[in-house]
Protein backbone atom coordinates (compact mmCIF):
# COMPACT_ATOMS: atom_id res chain seq x y z
CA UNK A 1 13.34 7.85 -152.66
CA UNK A 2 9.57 8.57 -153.05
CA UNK A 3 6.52 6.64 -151.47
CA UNK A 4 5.74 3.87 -153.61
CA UNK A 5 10.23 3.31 -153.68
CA UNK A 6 10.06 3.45 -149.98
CA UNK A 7 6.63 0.62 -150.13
CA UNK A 8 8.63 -1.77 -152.54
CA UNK A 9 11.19 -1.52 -149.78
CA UNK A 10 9.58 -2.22 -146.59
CA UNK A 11 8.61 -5.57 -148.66
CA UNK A 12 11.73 -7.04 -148.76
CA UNK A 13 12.26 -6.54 -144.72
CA UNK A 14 11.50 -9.68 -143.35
CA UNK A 15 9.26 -10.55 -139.73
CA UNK A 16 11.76 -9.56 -136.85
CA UNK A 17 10.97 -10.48 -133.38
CA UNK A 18 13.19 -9.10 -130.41
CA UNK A 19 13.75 -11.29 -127.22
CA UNK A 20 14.54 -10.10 -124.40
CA UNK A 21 14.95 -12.09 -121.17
CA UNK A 22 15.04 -10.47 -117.86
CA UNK A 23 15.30 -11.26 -114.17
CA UNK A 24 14.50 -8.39 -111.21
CA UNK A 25 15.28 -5.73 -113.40
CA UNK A 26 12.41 -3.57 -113.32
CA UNK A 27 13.65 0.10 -113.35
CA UNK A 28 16.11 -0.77 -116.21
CA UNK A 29 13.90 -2.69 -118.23
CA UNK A 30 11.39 0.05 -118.55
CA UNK A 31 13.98 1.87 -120.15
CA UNK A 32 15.18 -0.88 -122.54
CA UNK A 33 11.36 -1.13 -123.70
CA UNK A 34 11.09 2.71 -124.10
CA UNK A 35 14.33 1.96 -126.98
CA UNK A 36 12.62 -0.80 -128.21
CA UNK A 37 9.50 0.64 -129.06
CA UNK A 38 11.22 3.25 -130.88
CA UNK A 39 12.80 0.87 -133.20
CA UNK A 40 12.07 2.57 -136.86
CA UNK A 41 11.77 -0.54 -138.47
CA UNK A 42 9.84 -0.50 -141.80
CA UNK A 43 8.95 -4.29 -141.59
CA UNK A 44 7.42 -6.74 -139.14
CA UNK A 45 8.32 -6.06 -135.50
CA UNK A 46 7.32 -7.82 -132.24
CA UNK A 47 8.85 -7.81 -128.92
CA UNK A 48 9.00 -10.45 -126.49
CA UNK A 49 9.82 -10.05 -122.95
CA UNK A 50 9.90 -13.46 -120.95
CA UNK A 51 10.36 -13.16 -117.04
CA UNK A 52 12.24 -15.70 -115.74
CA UNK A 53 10.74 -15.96 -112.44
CA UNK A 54 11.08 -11.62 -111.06
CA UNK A 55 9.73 -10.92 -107.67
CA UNK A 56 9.55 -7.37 -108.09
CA UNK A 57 7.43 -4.83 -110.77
CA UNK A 58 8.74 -6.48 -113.89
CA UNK A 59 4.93 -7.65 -114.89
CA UNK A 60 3.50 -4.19 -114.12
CA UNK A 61 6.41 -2.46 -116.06
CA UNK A 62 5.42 -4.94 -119.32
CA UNK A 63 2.04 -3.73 -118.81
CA UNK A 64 2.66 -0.39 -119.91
CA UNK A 65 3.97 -1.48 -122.73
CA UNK A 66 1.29 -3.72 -123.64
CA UNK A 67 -0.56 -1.12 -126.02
CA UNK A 68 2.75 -0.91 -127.89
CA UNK A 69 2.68 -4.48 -128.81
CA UNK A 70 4.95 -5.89 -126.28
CA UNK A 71 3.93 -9.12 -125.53
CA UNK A 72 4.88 -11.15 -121.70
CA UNK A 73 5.78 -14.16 -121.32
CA UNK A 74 6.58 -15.44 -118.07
CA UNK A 75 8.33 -18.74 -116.24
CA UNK A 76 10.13 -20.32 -113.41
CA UNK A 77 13.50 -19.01 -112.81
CA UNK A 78 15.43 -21.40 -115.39
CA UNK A 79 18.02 -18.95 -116.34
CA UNK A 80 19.03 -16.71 -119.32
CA UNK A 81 19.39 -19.96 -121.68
CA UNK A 82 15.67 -21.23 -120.95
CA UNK A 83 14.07 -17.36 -120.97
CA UNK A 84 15.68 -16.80 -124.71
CA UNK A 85 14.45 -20.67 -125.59
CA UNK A 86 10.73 -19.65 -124.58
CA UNK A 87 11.18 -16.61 -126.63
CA UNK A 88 12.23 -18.26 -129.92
CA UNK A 89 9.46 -20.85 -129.29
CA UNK A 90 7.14 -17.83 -129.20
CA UNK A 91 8.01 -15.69 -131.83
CA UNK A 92 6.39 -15.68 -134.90
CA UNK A 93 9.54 -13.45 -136.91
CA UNK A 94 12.04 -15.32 -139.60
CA UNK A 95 14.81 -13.12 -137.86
CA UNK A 96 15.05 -13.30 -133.83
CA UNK A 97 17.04 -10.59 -132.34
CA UNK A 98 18.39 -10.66 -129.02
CA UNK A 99 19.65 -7.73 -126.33
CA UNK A 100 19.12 -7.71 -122.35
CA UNK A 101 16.87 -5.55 -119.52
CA UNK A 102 19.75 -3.58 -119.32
CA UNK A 103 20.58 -2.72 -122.73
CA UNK A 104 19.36 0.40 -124.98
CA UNK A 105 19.53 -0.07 -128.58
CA UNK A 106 19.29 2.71 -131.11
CA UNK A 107 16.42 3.44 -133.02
CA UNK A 108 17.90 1.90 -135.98
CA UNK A 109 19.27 -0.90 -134.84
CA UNK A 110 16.85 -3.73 -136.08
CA UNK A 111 16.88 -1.64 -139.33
CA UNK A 112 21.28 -1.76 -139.35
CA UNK A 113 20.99 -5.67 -138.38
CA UNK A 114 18.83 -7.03 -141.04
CA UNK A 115 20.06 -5.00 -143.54
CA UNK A 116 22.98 -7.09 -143.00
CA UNK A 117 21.25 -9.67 -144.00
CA UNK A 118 19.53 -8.42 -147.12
CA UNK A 119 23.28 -7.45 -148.18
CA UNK A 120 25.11 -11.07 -147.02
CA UNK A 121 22.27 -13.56 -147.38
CA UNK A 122 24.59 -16.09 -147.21
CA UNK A 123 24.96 -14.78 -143.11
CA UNK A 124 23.37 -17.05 -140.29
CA UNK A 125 23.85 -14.14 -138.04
CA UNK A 126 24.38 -10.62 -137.31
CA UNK A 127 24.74 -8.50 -134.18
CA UNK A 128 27.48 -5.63 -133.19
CA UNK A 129 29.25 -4.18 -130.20
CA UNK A 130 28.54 -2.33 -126.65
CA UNK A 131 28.70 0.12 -125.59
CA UNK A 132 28.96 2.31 -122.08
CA UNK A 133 26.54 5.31 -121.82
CA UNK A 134 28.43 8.61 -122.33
CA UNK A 135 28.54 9.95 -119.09
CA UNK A 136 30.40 6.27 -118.56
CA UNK A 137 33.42 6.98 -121.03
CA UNK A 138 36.34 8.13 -118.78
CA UNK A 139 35.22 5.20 -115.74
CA UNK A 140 37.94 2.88 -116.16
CA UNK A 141 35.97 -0.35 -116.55
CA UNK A 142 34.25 0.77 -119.04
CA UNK A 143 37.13 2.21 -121.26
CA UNK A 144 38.29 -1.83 -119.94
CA UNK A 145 35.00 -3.33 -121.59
CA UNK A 146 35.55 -1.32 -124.84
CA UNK A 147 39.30 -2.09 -125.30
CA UNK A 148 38.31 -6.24 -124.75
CA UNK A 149 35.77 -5.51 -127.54
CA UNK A 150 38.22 -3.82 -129.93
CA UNK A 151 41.24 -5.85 -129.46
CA UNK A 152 39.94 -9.33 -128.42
CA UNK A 153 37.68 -9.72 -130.74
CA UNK A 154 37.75 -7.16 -133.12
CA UNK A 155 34.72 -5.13 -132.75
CA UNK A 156 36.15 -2.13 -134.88
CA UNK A 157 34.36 -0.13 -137.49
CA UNK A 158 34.48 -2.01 -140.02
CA UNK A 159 31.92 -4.89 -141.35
CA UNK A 160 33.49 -8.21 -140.76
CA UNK A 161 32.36 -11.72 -142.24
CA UNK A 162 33.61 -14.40 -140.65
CA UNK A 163 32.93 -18.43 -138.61
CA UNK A 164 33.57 -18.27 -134.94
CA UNK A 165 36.49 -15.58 -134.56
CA UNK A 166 33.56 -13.04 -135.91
CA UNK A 167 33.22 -10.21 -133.50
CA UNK A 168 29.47 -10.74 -133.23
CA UNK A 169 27.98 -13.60 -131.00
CA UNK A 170 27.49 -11.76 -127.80
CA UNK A 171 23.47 -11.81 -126.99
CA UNK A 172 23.40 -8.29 -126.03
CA UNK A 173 23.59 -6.98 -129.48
CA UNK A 174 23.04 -10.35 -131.75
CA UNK A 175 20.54 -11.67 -134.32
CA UNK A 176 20.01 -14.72 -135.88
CA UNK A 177 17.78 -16.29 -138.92
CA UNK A 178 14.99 -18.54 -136.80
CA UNK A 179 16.01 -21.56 -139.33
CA UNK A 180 19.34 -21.91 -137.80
CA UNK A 181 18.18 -21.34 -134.12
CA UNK A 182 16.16 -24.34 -134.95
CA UNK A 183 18.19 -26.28 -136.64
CA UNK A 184 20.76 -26.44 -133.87
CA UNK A 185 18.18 -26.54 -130.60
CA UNK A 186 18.59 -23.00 -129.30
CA UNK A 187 20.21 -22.11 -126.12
CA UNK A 188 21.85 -24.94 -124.13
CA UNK A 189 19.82 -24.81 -120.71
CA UNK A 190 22.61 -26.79 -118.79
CA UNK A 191 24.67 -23.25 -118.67
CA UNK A 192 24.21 -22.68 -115.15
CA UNK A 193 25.01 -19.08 -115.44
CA UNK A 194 24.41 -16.39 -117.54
CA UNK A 195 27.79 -16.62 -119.28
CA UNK A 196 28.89 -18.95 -122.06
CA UNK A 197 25.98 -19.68 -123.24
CA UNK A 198 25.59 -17.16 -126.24
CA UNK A 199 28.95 -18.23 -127.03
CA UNK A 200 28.23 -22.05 -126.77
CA UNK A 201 25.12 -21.10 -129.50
CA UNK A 202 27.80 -19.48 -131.72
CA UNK A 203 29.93 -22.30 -131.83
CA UNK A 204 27.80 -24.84 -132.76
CA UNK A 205 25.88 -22.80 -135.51
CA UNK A 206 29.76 -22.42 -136.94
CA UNK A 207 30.83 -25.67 -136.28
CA UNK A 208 27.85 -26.53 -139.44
CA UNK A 209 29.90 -24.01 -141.47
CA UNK A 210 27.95 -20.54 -140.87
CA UNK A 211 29.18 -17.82 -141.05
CA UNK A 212 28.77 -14.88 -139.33
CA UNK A 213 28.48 -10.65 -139.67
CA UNK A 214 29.32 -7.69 -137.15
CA UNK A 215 28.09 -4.67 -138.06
CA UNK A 216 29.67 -1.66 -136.33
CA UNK A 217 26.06 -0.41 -134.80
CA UNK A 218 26.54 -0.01 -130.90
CA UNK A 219 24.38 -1.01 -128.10
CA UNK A 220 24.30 1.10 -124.80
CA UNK A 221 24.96 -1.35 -122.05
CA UNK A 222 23.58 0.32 -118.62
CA UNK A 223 25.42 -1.88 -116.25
CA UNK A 224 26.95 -0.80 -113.12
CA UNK A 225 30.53 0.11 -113.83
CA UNK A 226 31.24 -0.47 -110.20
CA UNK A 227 34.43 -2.52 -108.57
CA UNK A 228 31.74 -4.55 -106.94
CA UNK A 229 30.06 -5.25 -110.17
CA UNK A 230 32.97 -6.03 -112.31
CA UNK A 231 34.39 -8.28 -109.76
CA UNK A 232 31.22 -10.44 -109.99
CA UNK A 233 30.82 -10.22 -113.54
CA UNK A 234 34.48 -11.48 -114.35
CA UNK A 235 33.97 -14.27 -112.05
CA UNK A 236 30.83 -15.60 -113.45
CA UNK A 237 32.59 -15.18 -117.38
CA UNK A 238 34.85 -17.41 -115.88
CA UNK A 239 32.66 -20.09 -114.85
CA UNK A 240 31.08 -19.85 -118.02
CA UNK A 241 33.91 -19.84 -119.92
CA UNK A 242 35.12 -23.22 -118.30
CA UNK A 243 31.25 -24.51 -118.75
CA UNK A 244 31.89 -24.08 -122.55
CA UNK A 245 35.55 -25.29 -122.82
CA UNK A 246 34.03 -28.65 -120.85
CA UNK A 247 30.97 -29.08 -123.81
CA UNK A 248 33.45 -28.73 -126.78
CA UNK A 249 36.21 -30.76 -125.40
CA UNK A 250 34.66 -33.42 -123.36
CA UNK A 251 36.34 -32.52 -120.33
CA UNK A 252 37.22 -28.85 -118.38
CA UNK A 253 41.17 -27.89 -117.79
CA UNK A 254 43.13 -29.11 -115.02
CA UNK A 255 44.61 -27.47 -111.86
CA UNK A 256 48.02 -26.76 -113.57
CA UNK A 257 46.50 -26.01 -116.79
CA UNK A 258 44.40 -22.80 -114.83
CA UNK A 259 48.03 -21.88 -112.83
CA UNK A 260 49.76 -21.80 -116.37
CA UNK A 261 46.82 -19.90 -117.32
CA UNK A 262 46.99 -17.50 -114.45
CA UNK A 263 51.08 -16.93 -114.51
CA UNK A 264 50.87 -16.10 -118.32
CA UNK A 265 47.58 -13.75 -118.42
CA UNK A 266 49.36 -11.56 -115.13
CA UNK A 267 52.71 -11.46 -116.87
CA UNK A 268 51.09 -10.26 -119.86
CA UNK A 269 49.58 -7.09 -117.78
CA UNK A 270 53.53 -6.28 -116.23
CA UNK A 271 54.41 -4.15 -119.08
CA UNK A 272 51.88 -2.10 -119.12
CA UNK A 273 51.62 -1.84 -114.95
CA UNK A 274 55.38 -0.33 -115.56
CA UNK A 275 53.91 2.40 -117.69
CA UNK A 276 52.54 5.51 -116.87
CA UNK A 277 50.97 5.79 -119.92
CA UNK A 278 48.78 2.56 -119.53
CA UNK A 279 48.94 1.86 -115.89
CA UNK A 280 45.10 2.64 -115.28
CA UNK A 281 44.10 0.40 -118.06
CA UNK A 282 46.29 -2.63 -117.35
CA UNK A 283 45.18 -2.46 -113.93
CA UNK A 284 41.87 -3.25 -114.51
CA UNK A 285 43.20 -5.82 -116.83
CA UNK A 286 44.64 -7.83 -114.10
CA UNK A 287 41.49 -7.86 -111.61
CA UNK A 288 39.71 -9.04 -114.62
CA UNK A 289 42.01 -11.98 -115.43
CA UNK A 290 42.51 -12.97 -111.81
CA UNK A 291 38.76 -13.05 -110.90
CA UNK A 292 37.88 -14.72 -114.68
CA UNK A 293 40.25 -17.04 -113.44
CA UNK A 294 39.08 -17.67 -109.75
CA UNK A 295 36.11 -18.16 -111.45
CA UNK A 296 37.26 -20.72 -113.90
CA UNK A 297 38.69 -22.62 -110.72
CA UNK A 298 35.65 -22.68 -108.80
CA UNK A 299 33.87 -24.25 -111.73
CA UNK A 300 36.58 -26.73 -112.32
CA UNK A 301 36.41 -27.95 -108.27
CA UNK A 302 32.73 -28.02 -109.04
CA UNK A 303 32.73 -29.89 -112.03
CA UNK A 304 35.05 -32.42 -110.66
CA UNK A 305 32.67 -33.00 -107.32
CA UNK A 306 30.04 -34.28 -109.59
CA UNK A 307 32.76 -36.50 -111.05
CA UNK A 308 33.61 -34.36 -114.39
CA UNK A 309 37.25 -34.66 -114.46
């Protein structure tokens, strides 16, 4: 394509502006920035990093960035849900794209994500999948994380258009036209955690009949792939999870609904304890349904002192 094809091109890509909230995250962020400024977008790019309330070098790690056109925005600690909300309210792009401090995209990534939308226009959204850093691939939580990905929700290599059961959604790796953010209020600030809520955002932009599209384009996610880590993680997507389940149906589950829940997600992990073959795996598979579920139970007794039943 020559110069003046490559011109007419850049044209068409619309304003992006990335969001990314962060809390005490300093050495990581710095290297989430260093990704972001390499975007090779041929459009409109900003980046917006809003603090929610660090106490450690998160404004002096911004500030290096400043001369790269990141801009700072910073607030009380509000949470994940209010940070992203301040973002939006900032940004000045018709597409808002969302990862975390602890995420590295690659340098085409705003580039794969809106060309999803100049080739679906009828999308409200795009984003893909995670992924662990190399050096990560053989640690079994992270072969754990990938397998959810793939065969939970379907985050394959292949493009997939679709309402709520879209692999997309997840604000590590997700976009989203600024009209529809708008339109439905952004981020519900009442999630008390940082779990449910990207999924809480995603329902009610498909409950107006959006639809969705993952793009295969992977996101390194530089979490600690600890036992420590994972445990706390799956506990908090549990509370979330029962957060969510209380805004769309009025009310969160029972006591006997969470045992049912817990007898038939362990007997589903049995099979594949027995084998050799998948033993590692399914392992990991049952801490993360018993702690997503001790999770979900601590929410529940929560809920219910404040009268929520």
């Amino acid at each position: 394509m020559g110069a003046d094809g490559k011109r007419a091109m850049s044209q068409e890509w619309p304003a992006v502006s990335v969001v990314v909230p962060t809390y005490n995250r300093a050495s990581v962020l710095r290297r989430c920035l260093e990704a972001l400024t390499a975007q090779e977008y041929p459009g409109r790019l900003e980046i917006i990093v809003v603090d929610d309330g660090s106490t450690d070098g998160t404004p002096q790690v911004v500030e290096e960035f400043a001369s790269r056109g990141v801009r700072y925005l910073r607030q009380a600690n509000r949470g994940p849900a209010a940070a992203r909300n301040r973002g939006i309210s900032a940004a000045g792009g018709e597409i808002i794209a969302f990862t975390d401090d602890d995420c590295l995209p690659p340098p085409d990534w705003v580039s794969r994500l809106v060309q999803g939308y100049l080739e679906h226009p009828e999308v409200a959204g795009v984003g893909g999948y995670l992924a662990p850093p190399a050096e990560m691939r053989d640690n079994p939580i992270a072969q754990y994380e990938r397998s959810v990905g793939r065969e939970v929700y379907g985050a394959g290599e292949e493009e997939v258009v679709a309402g709520f059961d879209c692999p997309a959604g997840g604000t590590a790796n997700m976009s989203y036209r600024r009209q529809v953010l708008e339109e439905v209020g952004g981020f519900d600030e009442s999630f008390p955690y940082a779990a449910g809520e990207d999924a809480d955002l995603k329902w009610r932009i498909c409950q107006r009949g959006a639809q969705l599209l993952y793009v295969p384009v992977p996101v390194i996610h530089l979490q600690p792939y600890t036992w420590e880590a994972f445990r706390r993680q799956q506990y908090t997507r549990g509370r979330g999870a029962v957060h969510f389940e209380w805004k769309r149906k009025g009310h969160p589950p029972g006591y006997g609904r969470l045992l049912l829940r817990l007898i038939k997600r362990l007997l589903q992990t049995v099979p594949d304890l027995l084998s050799p073959a998948h033993r590692r795996l399914a392992h990991v598979r049952f801490l993360a349904r018993w702690y997503d579920l001790l999770g979900q139970w601590t929410e529940v007794r929560r809920l219910r002192r404040r009268g929520i039943r």
